[in-house]
Protein backbone atom coordinates (compact mmCIF):
# COMPACT_ATOMS: atom_id res chain seq x y z
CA UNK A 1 74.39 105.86 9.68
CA UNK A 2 72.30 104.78 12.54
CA UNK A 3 73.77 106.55 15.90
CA UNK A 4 75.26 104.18 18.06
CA UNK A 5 74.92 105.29 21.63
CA UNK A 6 72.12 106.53 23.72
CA UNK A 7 73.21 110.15 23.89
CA UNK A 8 73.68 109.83 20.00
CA UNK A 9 70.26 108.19 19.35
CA UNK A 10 68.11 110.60 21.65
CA UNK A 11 70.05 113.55 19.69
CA UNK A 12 68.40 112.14 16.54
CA UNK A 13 65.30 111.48 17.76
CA UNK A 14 64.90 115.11 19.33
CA UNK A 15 66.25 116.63 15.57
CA UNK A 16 63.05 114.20 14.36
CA UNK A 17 60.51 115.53 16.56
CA UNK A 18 61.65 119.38 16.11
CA UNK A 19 61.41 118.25 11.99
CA UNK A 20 57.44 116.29 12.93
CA UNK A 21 56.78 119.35 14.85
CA UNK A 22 57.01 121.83 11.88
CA UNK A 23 55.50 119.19 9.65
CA UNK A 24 52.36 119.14 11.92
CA UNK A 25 52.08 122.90 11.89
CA UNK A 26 51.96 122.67 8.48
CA UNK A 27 48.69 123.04 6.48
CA UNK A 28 48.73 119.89 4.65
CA UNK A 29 45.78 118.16 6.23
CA UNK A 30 43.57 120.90 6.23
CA UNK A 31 42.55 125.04 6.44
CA UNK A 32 39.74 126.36 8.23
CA UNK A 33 36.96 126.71 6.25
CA UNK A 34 35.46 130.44 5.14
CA UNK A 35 32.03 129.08 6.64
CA UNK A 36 32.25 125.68 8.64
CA UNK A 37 29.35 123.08 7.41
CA UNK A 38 26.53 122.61 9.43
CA UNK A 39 26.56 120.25 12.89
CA UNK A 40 25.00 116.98 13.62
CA UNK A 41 25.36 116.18 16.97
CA UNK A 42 24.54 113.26 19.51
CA UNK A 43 24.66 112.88 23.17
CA UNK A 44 24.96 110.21 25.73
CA UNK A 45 23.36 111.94 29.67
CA UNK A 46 21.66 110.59 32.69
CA UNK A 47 18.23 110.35 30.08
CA UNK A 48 19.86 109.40 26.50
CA UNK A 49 22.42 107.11 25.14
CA UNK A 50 24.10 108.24 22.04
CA UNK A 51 21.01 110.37 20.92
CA UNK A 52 20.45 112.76 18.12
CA UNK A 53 19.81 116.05 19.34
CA UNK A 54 19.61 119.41 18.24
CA UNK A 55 22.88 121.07 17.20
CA UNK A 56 24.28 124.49 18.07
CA UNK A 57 24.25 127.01 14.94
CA UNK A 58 27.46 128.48 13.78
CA UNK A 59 27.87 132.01 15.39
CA UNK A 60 30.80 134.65 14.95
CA UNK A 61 33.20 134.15 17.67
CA UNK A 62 33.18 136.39 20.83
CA UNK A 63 33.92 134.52 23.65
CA UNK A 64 36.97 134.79 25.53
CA UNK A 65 39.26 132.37 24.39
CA UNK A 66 40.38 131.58 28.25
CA UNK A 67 36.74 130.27 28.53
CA UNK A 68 36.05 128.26 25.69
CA UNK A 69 37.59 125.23 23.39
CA UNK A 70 39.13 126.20 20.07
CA UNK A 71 39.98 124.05 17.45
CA UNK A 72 42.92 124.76 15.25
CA UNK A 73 42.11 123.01 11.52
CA UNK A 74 45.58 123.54 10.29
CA UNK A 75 47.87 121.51 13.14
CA UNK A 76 47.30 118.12 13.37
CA UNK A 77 48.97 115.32 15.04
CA UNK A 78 48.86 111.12 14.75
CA UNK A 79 46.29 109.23 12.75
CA UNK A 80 44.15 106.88 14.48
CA UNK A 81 44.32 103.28 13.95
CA UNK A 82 40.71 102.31 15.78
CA UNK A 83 39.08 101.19 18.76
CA UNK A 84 38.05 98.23 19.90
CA UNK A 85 38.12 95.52 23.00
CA UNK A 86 39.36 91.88 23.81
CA UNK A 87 38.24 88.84 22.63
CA UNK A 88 39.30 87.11 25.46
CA UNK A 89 38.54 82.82 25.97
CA UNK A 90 35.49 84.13 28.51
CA UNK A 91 34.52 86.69 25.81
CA UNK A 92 34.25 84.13 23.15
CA UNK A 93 33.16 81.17 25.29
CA UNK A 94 29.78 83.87 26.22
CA UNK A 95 29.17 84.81 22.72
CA UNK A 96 28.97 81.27 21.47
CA UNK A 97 26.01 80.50 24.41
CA UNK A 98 24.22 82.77 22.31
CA UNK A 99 21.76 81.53 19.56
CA UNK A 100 22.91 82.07 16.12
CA UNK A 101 20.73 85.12 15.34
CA UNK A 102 21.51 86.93 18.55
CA UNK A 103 25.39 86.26 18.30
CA UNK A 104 25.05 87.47 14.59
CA UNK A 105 22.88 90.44 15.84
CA UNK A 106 25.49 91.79 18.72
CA UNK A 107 28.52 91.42 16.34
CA UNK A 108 26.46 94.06 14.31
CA UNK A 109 26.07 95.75 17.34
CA UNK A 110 30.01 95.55 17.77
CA UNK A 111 31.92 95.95 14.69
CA UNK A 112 28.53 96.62 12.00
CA UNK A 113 28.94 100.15 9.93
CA UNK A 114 25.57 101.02 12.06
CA UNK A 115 27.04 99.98 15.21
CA UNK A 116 30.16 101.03 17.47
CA UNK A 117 32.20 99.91 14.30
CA UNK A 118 35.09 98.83 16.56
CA UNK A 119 37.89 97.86 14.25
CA UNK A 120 40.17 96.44 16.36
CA UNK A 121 40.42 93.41 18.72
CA UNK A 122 43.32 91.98 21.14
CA UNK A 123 43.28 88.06 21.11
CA UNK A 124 44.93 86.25 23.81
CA UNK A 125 48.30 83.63 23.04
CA UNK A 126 46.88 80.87 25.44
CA UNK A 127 44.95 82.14 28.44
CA UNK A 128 44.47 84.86 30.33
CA UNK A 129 42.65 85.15 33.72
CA UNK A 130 39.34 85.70 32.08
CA UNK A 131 39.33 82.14 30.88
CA UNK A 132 37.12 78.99 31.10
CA UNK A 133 40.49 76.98 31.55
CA UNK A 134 44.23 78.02 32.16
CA UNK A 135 46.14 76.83 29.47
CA UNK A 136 48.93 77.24 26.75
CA UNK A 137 49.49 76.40 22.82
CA UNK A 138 52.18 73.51 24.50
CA UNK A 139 51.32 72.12 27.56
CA UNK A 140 53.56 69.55 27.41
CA UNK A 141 54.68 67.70 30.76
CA UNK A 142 58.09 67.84 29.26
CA UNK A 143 60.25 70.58 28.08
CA UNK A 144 59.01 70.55 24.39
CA UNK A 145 61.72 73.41 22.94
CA UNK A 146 60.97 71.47 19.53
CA UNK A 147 57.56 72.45 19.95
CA UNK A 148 56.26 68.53 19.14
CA UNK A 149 53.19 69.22 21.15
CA UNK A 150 51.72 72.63 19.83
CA UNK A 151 48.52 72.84 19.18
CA UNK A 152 45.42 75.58 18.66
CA UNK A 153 42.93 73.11 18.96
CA UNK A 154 41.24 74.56 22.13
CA UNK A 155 40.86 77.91 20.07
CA UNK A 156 38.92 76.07 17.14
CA UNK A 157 35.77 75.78 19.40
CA UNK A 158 34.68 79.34 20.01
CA UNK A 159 38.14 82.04 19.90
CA UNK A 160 38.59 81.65 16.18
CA UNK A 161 34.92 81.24 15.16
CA UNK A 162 34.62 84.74 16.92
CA UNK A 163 37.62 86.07 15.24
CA UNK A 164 36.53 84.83 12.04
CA UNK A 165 32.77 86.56 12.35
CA UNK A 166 34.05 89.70 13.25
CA UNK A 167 36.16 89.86 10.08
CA UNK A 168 33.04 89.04 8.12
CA UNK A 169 31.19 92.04 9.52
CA UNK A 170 34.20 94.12 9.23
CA UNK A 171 36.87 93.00 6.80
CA UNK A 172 39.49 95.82 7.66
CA UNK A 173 39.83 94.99 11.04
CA UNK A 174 42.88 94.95 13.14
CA UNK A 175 43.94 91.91 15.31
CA UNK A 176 46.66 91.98 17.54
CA UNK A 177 47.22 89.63 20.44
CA UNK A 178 49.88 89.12 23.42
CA UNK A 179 50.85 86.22 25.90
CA UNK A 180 50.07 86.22 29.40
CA UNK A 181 52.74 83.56 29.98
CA UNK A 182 54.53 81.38 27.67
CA UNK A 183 54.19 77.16 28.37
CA UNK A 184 54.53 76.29 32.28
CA UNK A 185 57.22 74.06 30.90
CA UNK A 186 59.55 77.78 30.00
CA UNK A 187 59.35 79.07 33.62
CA UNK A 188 61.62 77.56 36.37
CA UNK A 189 58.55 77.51 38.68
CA UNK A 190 56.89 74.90 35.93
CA UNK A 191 53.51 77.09 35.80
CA UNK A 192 51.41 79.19 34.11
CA UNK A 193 50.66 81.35 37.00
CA UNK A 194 52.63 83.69 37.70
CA UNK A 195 57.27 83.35 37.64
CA UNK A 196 59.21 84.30 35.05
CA UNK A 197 60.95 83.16 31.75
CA UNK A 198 63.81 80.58 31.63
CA UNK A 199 65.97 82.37 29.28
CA UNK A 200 67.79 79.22 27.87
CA UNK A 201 63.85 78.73 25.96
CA UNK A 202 64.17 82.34 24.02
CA UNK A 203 64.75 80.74 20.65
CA UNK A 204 61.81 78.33 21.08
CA UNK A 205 59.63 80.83 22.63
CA UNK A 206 60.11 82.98 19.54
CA UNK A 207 59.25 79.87 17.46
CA UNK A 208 56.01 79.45 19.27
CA UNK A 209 54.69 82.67 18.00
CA UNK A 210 55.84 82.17 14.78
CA UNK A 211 53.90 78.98 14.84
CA UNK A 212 50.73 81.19 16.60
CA UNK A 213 50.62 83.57 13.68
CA UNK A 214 50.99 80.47 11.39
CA UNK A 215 48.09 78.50 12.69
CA UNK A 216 45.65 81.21 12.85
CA UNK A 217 46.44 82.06 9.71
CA UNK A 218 45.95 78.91 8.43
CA UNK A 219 42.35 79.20 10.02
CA UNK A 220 41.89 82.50 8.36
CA UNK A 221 42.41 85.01 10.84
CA UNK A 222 45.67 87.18 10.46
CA UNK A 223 46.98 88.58 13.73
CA UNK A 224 48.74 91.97 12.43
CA UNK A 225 50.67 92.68 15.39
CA UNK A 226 51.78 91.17 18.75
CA UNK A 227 53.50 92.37 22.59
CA UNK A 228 55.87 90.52 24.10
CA UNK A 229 53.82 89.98 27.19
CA UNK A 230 51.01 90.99 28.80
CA UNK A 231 51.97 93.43 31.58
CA UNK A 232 56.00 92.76 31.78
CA UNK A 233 56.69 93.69 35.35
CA UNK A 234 54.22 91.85 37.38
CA UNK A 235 53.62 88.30 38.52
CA UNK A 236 49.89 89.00 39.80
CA UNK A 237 50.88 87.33 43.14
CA UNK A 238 51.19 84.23 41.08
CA UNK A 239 47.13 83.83 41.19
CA UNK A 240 46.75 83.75 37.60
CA UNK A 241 48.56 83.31 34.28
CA UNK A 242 51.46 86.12 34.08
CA UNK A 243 55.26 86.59 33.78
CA UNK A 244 57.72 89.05 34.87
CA UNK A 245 60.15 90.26 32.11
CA UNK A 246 62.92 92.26 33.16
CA UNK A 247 63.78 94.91 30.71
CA UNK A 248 67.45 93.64 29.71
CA UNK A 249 65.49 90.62 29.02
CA UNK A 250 62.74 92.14 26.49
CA UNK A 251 65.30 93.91 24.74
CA UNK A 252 67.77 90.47 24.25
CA UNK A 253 64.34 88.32 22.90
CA UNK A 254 63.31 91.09 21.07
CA UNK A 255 66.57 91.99 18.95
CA UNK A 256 67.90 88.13 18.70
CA UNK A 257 64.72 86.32 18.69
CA UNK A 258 61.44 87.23 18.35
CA UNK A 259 62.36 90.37 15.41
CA UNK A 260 64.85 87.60 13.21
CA UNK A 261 62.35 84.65 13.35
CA UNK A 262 59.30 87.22 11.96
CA UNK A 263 61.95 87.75 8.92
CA UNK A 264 63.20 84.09 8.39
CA UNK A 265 59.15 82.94 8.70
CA UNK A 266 58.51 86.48 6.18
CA UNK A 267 55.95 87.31 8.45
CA UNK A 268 55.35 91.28 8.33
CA UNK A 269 53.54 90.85 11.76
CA UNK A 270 54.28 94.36 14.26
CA UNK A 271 55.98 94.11 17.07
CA UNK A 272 54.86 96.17 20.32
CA UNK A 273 56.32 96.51 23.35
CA UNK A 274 56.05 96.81 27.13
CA UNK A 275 51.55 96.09 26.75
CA UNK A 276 51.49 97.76 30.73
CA UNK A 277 51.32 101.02 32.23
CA UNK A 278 52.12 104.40 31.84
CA UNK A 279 54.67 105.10 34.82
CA UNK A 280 57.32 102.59 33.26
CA UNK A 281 57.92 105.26 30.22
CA UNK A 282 61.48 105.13 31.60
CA UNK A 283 61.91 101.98 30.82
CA UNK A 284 60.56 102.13 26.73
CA UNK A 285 63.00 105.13 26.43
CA UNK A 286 66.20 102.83 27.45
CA UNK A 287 64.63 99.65 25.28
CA UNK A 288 64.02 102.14 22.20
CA UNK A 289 67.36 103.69 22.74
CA UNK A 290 68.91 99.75 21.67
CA UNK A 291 68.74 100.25 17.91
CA UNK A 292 69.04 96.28 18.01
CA UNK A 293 65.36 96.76 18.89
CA UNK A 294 64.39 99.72 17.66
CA UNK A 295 64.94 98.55 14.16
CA UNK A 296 62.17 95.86 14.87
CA UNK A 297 59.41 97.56 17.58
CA UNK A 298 56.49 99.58 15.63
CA UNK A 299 54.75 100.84 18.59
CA UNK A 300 54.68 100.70 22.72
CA UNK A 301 51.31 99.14 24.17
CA UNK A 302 50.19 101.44 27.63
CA UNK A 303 47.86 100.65 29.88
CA UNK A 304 46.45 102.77 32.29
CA UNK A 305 46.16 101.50 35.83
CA UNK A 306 49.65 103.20 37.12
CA UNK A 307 50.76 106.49 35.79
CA UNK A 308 49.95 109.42 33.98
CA UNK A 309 48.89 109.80 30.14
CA UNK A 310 51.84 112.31 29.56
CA UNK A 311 54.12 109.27 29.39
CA UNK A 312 52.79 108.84 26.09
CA UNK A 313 53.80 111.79 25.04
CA UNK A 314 57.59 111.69 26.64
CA UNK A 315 58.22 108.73 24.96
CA UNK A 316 56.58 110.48 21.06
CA UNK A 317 58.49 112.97 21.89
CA UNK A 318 61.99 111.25 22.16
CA UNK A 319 60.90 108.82 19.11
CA UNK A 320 58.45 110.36 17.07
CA UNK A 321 58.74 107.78 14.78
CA UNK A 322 56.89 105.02 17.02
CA UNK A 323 53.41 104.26 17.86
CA UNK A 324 51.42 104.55 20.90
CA UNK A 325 48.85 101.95 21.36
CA UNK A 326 46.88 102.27 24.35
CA UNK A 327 45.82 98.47 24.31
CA UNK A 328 43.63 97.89 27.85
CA UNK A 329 41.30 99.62 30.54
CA UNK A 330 38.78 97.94 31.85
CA UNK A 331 35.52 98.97 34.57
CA UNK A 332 34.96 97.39 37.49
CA UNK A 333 31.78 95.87 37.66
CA UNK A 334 31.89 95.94 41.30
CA UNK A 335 31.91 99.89 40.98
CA UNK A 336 28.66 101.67 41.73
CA UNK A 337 29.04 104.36 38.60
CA UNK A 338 29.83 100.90 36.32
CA UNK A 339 27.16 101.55 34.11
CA UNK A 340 26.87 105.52 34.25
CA UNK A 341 30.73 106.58 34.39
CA UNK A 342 30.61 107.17 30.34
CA UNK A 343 32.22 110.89 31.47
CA UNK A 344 34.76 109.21 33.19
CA UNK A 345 36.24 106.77 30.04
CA UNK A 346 35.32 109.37 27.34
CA UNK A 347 37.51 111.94 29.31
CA UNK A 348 40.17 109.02 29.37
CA UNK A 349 40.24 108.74 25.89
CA UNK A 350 39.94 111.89 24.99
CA UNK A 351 43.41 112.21 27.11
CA UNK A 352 44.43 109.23 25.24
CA UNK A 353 43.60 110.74 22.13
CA UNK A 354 45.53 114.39 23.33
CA UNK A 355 48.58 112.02 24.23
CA UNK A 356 49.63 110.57 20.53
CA UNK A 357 47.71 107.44 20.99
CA UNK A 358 46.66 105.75 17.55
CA UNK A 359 44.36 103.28 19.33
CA UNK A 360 41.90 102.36 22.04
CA UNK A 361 40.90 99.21 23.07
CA UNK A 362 38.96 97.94 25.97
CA UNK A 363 39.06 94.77 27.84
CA UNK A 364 36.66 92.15 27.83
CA UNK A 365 34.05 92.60 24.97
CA UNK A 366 31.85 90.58 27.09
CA UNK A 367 31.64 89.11 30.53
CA UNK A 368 28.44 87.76 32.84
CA UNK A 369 26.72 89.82 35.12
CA UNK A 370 29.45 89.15 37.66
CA UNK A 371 32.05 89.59 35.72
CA UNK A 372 32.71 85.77 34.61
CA UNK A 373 34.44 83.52 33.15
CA UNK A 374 37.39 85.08 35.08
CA UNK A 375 40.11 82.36 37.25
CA UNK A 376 41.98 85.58 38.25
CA UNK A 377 41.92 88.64 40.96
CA UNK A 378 40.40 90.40 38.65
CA UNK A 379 37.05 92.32 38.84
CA UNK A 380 36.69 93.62 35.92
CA UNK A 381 33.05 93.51 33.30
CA UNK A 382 32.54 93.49 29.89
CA UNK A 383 32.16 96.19 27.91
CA UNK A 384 28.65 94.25 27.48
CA UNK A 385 27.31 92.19 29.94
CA UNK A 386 25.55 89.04 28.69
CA UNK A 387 23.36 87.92 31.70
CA UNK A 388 24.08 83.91 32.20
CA UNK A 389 20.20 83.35 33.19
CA UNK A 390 18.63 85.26 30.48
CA UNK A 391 20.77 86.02 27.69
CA UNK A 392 19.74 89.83 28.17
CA UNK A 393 22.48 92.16 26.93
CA UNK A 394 23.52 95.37 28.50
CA UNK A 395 25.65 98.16 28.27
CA UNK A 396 28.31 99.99 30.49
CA UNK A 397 29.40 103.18 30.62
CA UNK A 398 32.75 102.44 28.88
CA UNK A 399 30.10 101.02 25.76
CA UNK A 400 28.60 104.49 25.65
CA UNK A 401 32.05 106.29 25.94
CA UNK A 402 33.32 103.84 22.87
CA UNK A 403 30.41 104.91 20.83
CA UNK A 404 31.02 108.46 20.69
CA UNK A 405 34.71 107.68 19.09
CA UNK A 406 34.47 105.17 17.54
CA UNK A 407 30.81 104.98 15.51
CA UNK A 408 32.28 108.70 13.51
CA UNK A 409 36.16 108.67 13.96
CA UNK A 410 37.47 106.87 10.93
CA UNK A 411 40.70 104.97 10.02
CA UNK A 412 43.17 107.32 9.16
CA UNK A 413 41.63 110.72 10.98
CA UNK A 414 44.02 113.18 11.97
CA UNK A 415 44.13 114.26 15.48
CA UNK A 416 43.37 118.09 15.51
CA UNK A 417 45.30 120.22 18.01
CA UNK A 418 42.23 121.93 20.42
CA UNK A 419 43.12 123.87 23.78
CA UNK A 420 41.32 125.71 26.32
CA UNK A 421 41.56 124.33 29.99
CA UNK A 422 38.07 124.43 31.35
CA UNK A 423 37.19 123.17 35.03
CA UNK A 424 35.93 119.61 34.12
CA UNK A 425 36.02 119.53 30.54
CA UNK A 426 38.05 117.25 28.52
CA UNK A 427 37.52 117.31 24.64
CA UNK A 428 39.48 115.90 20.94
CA UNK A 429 38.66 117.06 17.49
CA UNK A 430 39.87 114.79 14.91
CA UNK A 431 39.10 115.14 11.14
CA UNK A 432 38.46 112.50 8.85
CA UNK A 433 40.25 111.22 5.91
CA UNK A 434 36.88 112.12 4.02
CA UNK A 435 37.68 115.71 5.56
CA UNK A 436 34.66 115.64 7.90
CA UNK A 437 35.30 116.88 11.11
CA UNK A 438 34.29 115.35 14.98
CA UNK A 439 34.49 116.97 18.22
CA UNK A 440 34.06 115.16 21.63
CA UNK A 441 33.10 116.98 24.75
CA UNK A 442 32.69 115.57 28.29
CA UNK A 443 31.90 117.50 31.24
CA UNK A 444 32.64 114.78 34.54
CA UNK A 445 31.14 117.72 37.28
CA UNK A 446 27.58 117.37 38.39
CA UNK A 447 26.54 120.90 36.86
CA UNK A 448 24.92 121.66 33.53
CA UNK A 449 28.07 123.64 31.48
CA UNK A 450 27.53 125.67 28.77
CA UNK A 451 30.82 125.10 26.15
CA UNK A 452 31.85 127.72 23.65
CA UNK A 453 33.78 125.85 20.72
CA UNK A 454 35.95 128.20 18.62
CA UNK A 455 36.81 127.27 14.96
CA UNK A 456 38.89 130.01 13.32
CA UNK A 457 36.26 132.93 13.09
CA UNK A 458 32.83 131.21 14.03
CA UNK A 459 32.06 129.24 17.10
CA UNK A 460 29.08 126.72 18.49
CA UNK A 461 27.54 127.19 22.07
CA UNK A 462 27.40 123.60 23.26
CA UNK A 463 25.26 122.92 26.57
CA UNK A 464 26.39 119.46 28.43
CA UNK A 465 24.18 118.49 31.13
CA UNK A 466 25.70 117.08 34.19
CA UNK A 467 27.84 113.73 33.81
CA UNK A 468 27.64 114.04 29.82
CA UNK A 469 29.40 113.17 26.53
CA UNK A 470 28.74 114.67 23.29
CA UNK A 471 29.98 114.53 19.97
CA UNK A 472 29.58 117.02 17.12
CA UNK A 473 30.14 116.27 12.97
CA UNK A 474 30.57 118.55 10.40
């Protein structure tokens, strides 16, 4: 019988995570090999991006394990779902002022097997602030709760075309997309920007993204899972599109709306919550505690900006059962380091990856050189910039980060347990379903650090320049 109260639910959930707990220690996944396979390794540095280089050589363990990383082969945590960024309305609208054969050639470069091989994307319900126009699926003048005027149209220029090209390059990937406000004619303020949600629209508002996932289906892209909102507790100063959601409220349109019209439409589409950041974990523990919308919420959406990645795991470890999706982060292209700070990201995912998150996705696949299209506060670039003068593509540091996850992490890879707490250096081991094995080190200090890597009885000396990422396979 499902428990009732709070107190009774968080008992359950605690009974769950002590059962999960044992599970992982289990050695189901995998044992540590008599004699680990030899290393292929590749390293992004101040003089290379994502370069082969010469591996370390298995050795018999001797350093102290208080200085060096071990992996443990036989404890394992979440699978990863994949990594990817947003194909936002400025994203799309710069990838279709592309010629054909370029477009066609950065999608390789994207979501191609001998690419980054992101496999997932965030699309946006209506605008966001990185936007040509601001705009809605109903932008009726009139309160429209019938939905009379709703229409995709302005997506069938450039959002879906993108959508539909990435899914040709990569068929398994995974779409989810959030609102950043619903129609200005649902908010008592009667805009887009900023305000909050008349409540007396919930049934219609659920309606609208059953008629979202419908149309885009119809143009043959599936949307696999959605959020509530984008970022629930601010209003961004009402300078661009937003909406405050109070938690009583996410929890009423979640439970009576949004979860029973997904079943009456039979639409098996996930539903995340909260999409914002990590110091409102309070918060997902009361809305999870509801079993009126437990029952329908797969996973909670974090973003980074406020908070610490241990939220993540508080939440797991109260309801092991959900996901955490860690669905935006974006550089500033303002920032001096934004095209060398690959330490930086690769150390937040890495933490990311340590924290139960299944997923990482970026912001912005693409913006200008100054961070444009954009009719927000926002100051964020792409994760490639295409110049607007020259159609020259370039790469961030985030880009470089992404490629040392996601071009040899795989769908379905384990998360290995790995310790040591070294001064500066973050790393994840994962193993893949095919039972290969990656490693990602970082070292953010501005030394050269030589990294001992333990794997039961044999270990690898691994030197990381200054400011460095590098990823091992075997």
């Amino acid at each position: 019988m499902f428990p009732k109260t709070r107190r009774e639910f968080l008992q359950l959930s605690a009974s769950t995570a002590a059962v999960a707990t044992l599970t992982k220690n289990s050695s189901l996944w995998g044992e540590a090999p008599a004699s680990p396979r030899p290393v292929k390794a590749w390293l992004t540095s101040a003089t290379q991006k994502f370069a082969p280089i010469e591996a370390p050589k298995w050795i018999a363990a001797a350093s102290k394990e208080s200085e060096s990383v071990h992996i443990d082969l036989t404890t394992w945590c979440q699978q990863i779902l994949g990594f990817g960024g947003a194909f936002t309305d400025a994203s799309c609208y710069l990838f279709y002022q592309l010629n054909p054969e370029d477009r066609k050639a950065l999608f390789d470069e994207l979501f191609g097997p001998k690419g980054l091989r992101f496999s997932m994307g965030r699309t946006c319900i209506g605008s966001s602030d990185y936007t040509t126009s601001i705009y809605s699926f109903d932008d009726s003048s009139e309160p429209d709760p019938e939905l009379k005027h709703f229409s995709i149209e302005h997506d069938r220029a450039y959002i879906l075309p993108s959508l539909r090209l990435a899914r040709e390059i990569n068929p398994d990937i995974f779409l989810f997309s959030a609102p950043w406000s619903p129609p200005a004619w649902m908010k008592p303020n009667r805009s887009m920007l900023g305000g909050s949600m008349e409540r007396t629209y919930f049934d219609s508002y659920a309606q609208y993204f059953v008629r979202f996932l419908q149309s885009y289906a119809a143009e043959g892209v599936r949307i696999n899972a959605t959020t509530v909102q984008n970022e629930v507790d601010t209003n961004q100063v009402s300078r661009m599109p937003a909406c405050v959601w109070g938690q009583e409220d996410e929890e009423n349109f979640v439970a009576n709306h949004l979860g029973p019209a997904l079943e009456r439409a039979s639409l098996d589409t996930k539903i995340w919550i909260l999409d914002h950041n990590y110091d409102l974990w309070g918060r997902v523990l009361d809305e999870l505690s509801d079993p009126a919308v437990n029952r329908y919420v797969d996973s909670v959406a974090w973003h980074a900006y406020n908070g610490t990645v241990d939220a993540m795991t508080r939440v797991h470890n109260a309801f092991p059962n959900k996901h955490a999706q860690w669905t935006e982060g974006g550089a500033v292209i303002t920032s001096p380091d934004f095209q060398t700070d690959w330490s930086k990201w690769a150390a937040t995912f890495a933490g990311v990856l340590k924290n139960w998150g299944c997923s990482i996705v970026g912001w912005n696949l693409a913006l200008d050189e100054e961070g444009k299209p954009n009719m927000g506060p926002g100051q964020s670039g792409g994760i490639v910039t295409i110049h607007s003068k020259t159609q020259e593509i370039t790469r961030c540091g985030q880009y470089w980060a992404f490629a040392h996850y996601s071009k040899l992490m795989q769908r379905g890879a384990r998360v290995l347990a790995s310790r040591g707490d070294l001064p500066y250096i973050s790393h994840v081991a994962v193993e893949n379903p095919d039972g290969s094995k990656v490693l990602v080190l970082t070292n953010q200090s501005g030394l050269e650090r030589l990294v001992p890597c333990s794997v039961g009885s044999y270990e690898l000396q691994v030197q990381l320049p200054q400011n460095s990422v590098a990823t091992l396979l075997w």
